[in-house]
N, C-alpha and C. Protein backbone atom coordinates (compact mmCIF):
# COMPACT_ATOMS: atom_id res chain seq x y z
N UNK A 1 -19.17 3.78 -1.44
CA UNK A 1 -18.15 3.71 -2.48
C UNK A 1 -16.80 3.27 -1.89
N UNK A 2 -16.19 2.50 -2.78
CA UNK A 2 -14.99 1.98 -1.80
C UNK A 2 -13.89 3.34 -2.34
N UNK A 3 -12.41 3.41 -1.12
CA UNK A 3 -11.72 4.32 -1.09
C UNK A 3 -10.00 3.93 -1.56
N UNK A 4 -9.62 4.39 -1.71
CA UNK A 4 -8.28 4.63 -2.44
C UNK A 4 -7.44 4.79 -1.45
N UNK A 5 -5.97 4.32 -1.37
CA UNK A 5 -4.63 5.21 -0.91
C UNK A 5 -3.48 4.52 -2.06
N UNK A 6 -3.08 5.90 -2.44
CA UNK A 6 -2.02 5.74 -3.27
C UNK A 6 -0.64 6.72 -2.86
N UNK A 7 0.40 5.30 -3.10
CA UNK A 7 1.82 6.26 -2.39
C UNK A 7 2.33 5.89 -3.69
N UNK A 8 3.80 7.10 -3.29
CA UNK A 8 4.41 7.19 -4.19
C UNK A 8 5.74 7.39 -4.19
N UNK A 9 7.15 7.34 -4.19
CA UNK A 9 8.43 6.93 -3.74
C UNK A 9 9.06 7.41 -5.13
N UNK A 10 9.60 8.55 -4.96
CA UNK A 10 10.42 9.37 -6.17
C UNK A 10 11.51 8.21 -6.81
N UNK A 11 12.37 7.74 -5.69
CA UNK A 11 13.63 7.18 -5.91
C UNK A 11 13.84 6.55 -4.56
N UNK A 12 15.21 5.41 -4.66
CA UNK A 12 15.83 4.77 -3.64
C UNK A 12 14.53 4.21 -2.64
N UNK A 13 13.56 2.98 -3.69
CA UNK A 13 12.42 2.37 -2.57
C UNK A 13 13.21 1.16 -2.51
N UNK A 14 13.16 0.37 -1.45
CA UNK A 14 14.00 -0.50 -1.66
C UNK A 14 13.45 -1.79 -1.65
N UNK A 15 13.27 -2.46 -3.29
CA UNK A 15 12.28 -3.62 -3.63
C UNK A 15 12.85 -4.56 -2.39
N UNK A 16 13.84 -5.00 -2.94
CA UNK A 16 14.48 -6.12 -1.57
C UNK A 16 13.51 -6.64 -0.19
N UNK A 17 13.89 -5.29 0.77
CA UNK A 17 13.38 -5.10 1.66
C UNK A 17 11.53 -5.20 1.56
N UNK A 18 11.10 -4.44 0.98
CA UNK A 18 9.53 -4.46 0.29
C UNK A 18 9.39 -5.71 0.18
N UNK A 19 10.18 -6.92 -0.64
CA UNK A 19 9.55 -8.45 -0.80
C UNK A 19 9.96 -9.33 0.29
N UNK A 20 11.18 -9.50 0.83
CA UNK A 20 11.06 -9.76 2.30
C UNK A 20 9.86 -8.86 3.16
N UNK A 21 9.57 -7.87 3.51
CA UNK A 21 8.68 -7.86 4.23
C UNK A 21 7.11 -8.30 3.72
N UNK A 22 6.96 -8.35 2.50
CA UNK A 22 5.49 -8.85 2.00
C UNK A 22 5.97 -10.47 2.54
N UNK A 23 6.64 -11.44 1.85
CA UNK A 23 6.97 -12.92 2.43
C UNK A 23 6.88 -12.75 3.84
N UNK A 24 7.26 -11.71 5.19
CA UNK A 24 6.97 -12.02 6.36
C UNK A 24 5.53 -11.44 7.14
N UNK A 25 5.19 -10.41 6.41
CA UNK A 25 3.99 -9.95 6.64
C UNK A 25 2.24 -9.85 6.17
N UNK A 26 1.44 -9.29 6.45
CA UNK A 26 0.18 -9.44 6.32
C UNK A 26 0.34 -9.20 4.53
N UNK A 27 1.35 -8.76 4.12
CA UNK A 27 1.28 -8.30 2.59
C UNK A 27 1.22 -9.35 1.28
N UNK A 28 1.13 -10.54 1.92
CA UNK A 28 1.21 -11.63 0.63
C UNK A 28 -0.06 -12.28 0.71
N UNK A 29 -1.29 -11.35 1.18
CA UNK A 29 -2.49 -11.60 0.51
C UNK A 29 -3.23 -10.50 0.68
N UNK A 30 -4.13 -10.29 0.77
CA UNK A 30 -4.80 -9.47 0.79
C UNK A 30 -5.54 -9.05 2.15
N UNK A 31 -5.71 -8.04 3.12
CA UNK A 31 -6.05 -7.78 4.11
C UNK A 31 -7.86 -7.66 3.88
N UNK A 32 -8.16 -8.09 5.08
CA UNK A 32 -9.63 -7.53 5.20
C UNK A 32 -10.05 -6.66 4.94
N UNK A 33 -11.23 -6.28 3.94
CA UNK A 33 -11.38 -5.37 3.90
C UNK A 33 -10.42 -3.72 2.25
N UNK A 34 -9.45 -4.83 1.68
CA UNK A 34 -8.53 -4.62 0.82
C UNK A 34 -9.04 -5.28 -0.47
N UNK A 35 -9.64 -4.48 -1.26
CA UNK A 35 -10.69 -4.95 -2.52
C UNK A 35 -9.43 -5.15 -3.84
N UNK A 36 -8.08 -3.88 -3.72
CA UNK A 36 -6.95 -4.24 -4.73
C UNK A 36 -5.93 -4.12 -4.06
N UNK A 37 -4.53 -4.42 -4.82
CA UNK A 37 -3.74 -3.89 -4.46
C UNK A 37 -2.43 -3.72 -5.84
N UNK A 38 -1.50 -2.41 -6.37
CA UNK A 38 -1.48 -2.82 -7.43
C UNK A 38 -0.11 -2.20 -6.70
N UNK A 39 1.67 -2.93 -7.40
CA UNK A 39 2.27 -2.02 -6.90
C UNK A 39 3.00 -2.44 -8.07
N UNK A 40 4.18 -0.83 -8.88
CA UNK A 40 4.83 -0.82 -9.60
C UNK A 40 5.89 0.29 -9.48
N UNK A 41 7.04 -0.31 -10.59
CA UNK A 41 8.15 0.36 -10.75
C UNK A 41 8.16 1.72 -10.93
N UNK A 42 8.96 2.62 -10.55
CA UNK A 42 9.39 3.86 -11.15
C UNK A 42 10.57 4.23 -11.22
N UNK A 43 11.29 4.06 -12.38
CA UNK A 43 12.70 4.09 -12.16
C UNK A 43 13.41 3.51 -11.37
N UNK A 44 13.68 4.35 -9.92
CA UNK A 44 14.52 3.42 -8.75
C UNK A 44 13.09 3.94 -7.90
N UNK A 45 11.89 3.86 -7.90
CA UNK A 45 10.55 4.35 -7.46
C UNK A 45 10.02 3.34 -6.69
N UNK A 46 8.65 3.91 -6.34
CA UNK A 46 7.90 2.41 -6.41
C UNK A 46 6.19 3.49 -6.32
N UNK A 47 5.55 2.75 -6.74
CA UNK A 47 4.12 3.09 -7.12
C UNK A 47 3.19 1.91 -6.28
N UNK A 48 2.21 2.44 -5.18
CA UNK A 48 1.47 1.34 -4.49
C UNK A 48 0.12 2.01 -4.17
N UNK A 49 -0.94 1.20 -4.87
CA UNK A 49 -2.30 2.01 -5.20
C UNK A 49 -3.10 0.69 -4.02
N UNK A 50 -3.54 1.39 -3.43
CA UNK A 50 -4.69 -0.15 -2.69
C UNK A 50 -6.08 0.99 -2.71
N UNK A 51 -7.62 -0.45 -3.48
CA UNK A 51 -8.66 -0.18 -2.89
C UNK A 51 -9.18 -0.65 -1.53
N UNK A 52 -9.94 0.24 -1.25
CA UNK A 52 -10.46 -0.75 0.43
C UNK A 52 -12.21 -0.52 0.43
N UNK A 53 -12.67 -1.23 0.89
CA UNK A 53 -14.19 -1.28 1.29
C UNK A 53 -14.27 0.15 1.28
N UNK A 54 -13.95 0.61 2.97
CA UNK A 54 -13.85 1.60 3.92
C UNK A 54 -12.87 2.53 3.86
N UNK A 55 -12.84 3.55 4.30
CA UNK A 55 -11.77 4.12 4.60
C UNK A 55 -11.08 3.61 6.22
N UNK A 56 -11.91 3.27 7.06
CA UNK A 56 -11.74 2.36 8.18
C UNK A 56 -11.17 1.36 7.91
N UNK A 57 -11.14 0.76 6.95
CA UNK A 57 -10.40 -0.44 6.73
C UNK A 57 -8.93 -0.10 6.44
N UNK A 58 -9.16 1.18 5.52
CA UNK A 58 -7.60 1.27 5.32
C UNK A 58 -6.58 2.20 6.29
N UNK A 59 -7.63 3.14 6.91
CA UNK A 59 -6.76 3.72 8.09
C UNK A 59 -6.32 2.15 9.77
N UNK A 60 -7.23 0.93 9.49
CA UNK A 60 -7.04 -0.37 10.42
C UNK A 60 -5.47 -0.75 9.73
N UNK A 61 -5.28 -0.87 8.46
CA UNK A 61 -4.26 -1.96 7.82
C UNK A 61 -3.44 -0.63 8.38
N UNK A 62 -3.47 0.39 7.60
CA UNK A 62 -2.15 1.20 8.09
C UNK A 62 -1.67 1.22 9.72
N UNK A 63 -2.87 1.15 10.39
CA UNK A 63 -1.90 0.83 12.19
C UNK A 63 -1.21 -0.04 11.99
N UNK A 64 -2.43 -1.21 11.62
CA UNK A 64 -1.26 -2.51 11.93
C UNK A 64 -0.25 -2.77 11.64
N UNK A 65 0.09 -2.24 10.71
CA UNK A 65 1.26 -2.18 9.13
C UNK A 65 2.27 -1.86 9.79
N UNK A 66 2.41 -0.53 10.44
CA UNK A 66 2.94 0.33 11.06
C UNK A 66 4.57 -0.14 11.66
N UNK A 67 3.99 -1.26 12.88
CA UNK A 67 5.59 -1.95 13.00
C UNK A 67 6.47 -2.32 11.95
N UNK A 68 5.78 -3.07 11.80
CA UNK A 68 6.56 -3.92 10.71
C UNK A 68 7.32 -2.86 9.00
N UNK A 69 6.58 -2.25 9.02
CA UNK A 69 7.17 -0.69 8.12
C UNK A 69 8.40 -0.25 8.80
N UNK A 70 8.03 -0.31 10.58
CA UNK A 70 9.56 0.12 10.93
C UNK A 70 10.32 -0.66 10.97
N UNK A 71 10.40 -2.07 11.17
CA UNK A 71 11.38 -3.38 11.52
C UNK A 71 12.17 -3.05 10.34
N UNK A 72 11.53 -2.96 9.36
CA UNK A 72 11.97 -3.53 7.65
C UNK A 72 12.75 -1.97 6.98
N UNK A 73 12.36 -0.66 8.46
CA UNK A 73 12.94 0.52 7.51
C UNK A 73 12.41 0.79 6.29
N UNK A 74 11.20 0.87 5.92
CA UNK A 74 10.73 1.49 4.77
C UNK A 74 10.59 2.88 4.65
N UNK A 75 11.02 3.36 3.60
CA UNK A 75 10.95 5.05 3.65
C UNK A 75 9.58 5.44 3.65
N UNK A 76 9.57 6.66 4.16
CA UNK A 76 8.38 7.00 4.23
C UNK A 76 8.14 7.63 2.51
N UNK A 77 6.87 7.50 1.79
CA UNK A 77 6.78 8.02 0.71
C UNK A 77 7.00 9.67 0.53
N UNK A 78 7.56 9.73 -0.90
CA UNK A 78 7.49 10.73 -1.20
C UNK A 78 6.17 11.96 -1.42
N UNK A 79 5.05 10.74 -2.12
CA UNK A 79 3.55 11.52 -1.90
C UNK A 79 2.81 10.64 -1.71
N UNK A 80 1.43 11.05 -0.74
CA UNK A 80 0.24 10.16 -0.68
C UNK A 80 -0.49 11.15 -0.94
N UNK A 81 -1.56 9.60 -1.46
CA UNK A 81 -2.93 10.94 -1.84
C UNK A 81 -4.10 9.30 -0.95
N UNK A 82 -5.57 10.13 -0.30
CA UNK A 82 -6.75 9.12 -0.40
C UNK A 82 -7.86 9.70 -0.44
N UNK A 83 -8.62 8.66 -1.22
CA UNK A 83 -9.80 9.56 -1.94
C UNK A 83 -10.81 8.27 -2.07
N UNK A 84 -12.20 8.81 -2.06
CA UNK A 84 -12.99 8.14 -2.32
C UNK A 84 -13.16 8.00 -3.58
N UNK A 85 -13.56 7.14 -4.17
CA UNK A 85 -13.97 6.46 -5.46
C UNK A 85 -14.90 7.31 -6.38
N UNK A 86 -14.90 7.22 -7.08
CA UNK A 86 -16.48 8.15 -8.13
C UNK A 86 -16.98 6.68 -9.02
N UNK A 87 -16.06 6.14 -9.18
CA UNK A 87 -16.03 4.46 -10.42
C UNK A 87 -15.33 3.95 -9.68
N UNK A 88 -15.29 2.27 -9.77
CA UNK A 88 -14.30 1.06 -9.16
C UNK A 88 -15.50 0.34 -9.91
N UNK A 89 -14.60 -0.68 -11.19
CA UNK A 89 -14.89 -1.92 -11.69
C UNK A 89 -13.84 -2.35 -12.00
N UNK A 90 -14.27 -3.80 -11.73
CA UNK A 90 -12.97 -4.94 -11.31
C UNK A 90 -13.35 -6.04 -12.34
N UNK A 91 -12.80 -7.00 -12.49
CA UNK A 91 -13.75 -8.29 -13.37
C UNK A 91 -13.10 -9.75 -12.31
């Protein structure tokens, strides 16, 4: 079953920074192994749900991610949750 990580950013996410770093990083397509990726507003928020094959896949993207999260200063979220799937349909 493929697996879930969903974050979540109360307030003060800072889109800016977030779309410069997707334009310089692995984030303006889709990573190996990265079946969705859905990200949205919350107030001054931000909401970012990714499916992955694996959970290996998504604990791989998060190392790699990792620098570049710090170059760009992204806050760390307010909540994460990851979970395996029970349903995933896509069209």
């Amino acid at each position: 079953m493929p697996f879930c990580t969903q974050l979540e950013w109360d307030h003060d996410f800072p889109f800016d920074r977030y779309e410069a770093m997707v334009r310089r990083g692995s984030h303006d397509s889709l990573p190996d192994g990265c079946l969705a990726r859905v990200v949205g507003r919350k107030d001054s928020g931000a909401y970012v749900l990714e499916v992955w094959e694996s959970p290996d896949d998504a604990r791989r993207f998060g190392e790699s991610s990792a620098p570049l999260l710090k170059e760009f200063r992204m806050p760390m979220p307010t909540r994460s949750a990851a979970f395996e799937t029970v349903i995933f349909e896509a069209r």
